[in-house]
Protein backbone atom coordinates (compact mmCIF):
# COMPACT_ATOMS: atom_id res chain seq x y z
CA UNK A 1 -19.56 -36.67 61.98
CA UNK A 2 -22.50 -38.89 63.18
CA UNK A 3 -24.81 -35.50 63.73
CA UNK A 4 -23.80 -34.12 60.31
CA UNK A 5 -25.38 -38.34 58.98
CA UNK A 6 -28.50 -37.83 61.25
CA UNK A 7 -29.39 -34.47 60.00
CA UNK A 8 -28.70 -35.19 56.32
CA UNK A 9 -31.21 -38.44 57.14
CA UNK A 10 -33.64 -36.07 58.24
CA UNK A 11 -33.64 -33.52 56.23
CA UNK A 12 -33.47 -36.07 53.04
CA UNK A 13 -36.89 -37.61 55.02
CA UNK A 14 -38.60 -35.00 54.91
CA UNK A 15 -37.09 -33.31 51.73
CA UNK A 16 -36.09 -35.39 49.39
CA UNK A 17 -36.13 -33.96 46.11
CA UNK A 18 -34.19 -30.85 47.88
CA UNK A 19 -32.18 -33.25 49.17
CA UNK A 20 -31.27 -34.85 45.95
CA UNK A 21 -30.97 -31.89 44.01
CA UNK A 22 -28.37 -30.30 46.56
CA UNK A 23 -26.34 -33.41 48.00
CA UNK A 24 -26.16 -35.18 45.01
CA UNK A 25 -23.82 -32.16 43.30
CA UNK A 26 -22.09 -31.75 46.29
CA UNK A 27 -21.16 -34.62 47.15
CA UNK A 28 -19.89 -35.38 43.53
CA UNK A 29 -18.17 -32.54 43.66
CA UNK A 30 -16.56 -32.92 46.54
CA UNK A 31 -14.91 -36.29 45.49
CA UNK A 32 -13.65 -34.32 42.54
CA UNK A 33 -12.15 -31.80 44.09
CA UNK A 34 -10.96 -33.85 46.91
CA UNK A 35 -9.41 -36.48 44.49
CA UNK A 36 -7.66 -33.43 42.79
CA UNK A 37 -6.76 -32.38 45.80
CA UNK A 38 -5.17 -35.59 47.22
CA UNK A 39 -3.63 -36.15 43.59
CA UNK A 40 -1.63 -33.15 43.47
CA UNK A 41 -0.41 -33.18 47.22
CA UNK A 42 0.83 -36.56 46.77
CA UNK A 43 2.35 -36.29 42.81
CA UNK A 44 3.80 -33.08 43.75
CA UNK A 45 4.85 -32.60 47.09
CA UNK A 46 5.36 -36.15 48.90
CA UNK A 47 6.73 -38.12 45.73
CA UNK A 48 9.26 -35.75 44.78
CA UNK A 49 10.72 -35.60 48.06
CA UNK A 50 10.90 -39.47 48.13
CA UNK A 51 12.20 -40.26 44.78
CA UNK A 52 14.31 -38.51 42.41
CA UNK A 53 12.07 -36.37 39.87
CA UNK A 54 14.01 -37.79 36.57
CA UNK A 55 14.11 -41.47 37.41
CA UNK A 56 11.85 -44.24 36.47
CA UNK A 57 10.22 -44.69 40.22
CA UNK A 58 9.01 -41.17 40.01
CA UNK A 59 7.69 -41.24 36.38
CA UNK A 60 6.31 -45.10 37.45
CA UNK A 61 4.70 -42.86 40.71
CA UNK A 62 2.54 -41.01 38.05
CA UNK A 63 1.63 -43.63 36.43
CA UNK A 64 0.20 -45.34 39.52
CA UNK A 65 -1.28 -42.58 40.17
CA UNK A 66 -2.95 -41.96 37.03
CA UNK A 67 -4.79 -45.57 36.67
CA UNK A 68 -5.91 -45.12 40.06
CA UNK A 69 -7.62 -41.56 39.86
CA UNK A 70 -8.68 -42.93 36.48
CA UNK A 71 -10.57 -46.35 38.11
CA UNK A 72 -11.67 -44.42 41.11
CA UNK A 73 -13.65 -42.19 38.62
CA UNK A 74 -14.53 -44.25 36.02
CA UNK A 75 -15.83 -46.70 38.27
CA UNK A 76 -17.85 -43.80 39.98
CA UNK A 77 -19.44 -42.84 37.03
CA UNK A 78 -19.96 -47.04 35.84
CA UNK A 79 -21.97 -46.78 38.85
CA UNK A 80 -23.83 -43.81 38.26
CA UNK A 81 -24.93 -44.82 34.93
CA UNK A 82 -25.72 -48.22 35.75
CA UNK A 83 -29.76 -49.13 36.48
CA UNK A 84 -30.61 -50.93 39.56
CA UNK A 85 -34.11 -50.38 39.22
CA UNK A 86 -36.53 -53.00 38.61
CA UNK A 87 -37.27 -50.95 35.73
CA UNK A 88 -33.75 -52.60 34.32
CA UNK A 89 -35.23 -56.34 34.18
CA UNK A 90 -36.07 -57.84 30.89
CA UNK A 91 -39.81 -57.28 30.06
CA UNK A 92 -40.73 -60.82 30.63
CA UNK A 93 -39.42 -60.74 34.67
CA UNK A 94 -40.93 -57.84 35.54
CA UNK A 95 -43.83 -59.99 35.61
CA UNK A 96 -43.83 -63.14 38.14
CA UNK A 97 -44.00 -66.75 37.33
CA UNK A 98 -46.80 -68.36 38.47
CA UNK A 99 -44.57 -70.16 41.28
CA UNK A 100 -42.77 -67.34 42.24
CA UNK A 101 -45.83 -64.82 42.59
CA UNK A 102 -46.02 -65.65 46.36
CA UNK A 103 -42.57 -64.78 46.96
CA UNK A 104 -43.42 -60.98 45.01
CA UNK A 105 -44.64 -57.89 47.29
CA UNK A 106 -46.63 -54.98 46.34
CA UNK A 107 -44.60 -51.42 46.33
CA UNK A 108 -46.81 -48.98 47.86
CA UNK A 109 -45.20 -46.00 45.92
CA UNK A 110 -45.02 -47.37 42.62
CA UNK A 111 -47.93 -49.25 42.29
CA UNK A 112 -46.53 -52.60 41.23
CA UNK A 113 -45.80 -55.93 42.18
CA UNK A 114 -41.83 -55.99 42.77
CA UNK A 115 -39.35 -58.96 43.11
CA UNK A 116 -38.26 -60.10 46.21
CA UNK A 117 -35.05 -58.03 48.27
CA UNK A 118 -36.41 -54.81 46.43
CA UNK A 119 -36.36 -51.88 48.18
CA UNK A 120 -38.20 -48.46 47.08
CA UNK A 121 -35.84 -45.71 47.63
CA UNK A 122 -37.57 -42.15 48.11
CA UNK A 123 -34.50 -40.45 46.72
CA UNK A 124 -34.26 -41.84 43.40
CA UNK A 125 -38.57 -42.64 43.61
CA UNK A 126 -38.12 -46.27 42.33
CA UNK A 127 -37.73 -49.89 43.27
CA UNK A 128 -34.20 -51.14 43.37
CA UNK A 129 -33.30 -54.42 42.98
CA UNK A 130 -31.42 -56.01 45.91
CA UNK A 131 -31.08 -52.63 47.19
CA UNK A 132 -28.32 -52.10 49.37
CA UNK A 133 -28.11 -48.07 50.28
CA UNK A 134 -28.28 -44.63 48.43
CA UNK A 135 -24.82 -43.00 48.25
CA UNK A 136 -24.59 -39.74 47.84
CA UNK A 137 -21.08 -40.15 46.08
CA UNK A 138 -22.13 -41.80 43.60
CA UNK A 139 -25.49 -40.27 43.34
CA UNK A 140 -27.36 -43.19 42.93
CA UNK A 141 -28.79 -46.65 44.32
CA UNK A 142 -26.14 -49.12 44.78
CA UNK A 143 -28.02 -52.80 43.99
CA UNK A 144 -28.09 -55.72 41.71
CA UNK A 145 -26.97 -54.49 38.50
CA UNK A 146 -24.01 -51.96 40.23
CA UNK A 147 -22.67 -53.37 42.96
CA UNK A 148 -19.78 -54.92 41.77
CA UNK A 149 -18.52 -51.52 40.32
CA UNK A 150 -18.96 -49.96 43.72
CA UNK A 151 -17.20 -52.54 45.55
CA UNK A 152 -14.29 -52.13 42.65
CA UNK A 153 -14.60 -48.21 43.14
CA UNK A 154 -14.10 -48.60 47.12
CA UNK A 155 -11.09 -51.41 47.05
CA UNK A 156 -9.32 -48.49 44.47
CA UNK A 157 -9.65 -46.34 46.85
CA UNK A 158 -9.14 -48.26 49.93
CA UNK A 159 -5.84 -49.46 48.16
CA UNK A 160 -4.92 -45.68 47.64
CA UNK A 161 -5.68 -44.74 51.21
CA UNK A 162 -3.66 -47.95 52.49
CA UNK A 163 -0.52 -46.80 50.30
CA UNK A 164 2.27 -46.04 52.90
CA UNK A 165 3.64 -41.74 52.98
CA UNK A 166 7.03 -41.74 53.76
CA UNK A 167 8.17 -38.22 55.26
């Protein structure tokens, strides 16, 4: 897997609007399909041979299953449609106070003075507050204003992954 991460690095280096305009639809995809996937061998394969298909552990099964397909996506697109950039501050902190203007650095791709912990990201071609990586899943920088609903999105899905298969 790691050479499959260093070539995707490189090739979003030195391509990234390719990069973001192949990846990102991918990768989306992929979590679609592979949440469908997942779904329907667990809801109708695995369950039915653990509980009976007319009782109230199967039909609470579904249910389950349901809220978390419909977190783990929901929360995806939360984060999706949520602005990290420093674009998203109120008018009056884009610009520094007067105390705080030492702490400010200059971004050399967008031509601006940018809070401190911002990050310009080459993929989305902005400053990101707090910036803590580009995911492809998501499509988008996760930062400041959506990294809350990522985390939520990831202990979903951790907690689906962690659920115990009995065969």
């Amino acid at each position: 897997m790691c050479f499959i991460m260093v070539g995707c690095k490189y090739i979003a280096d030195i391509y990234p609007v390719q990069f973001v305009k192949t990846a990102h639809p991918l990768s989306v995809g992929l979590v679609i399909v592979g949440t469908a996937f997942f779904l329907s061998v667990e809801m109708f394969l695995i369950v039915p041979m653990i509980f009976d298909t007319g009782g109230v552990l199967y039909k609470l099964a579904w249910l389950v299953a349901i809220f978390i397909v419909y977190n783990l996506l929901g929360n995806m697109l939360a984060c999706y449609r949520t602005d990290s950039s420093v674009a998203s501050l109120p008018r009056d902190r884009q610009i520094p106070d007067p105390e705080e203007e030492h702490l400010w650095h200059h971004c050399d791709y967008c031509q601006m003075l940018v809070p401190p912990r911002s990050w310009h990201c080459r993929l989305c071609n902005c400053c990101i507050l707090r910036r803590d990586h580009h995911c492809i899943f998501t499509a988008t920088c996760i930062g400041h204003n959506n990294y809350s609903i990522f985390d939520d999105r990831n202990i979903v899905g951790l907690g689906n992954a962690c659920t115990p298969v009995h065969s």
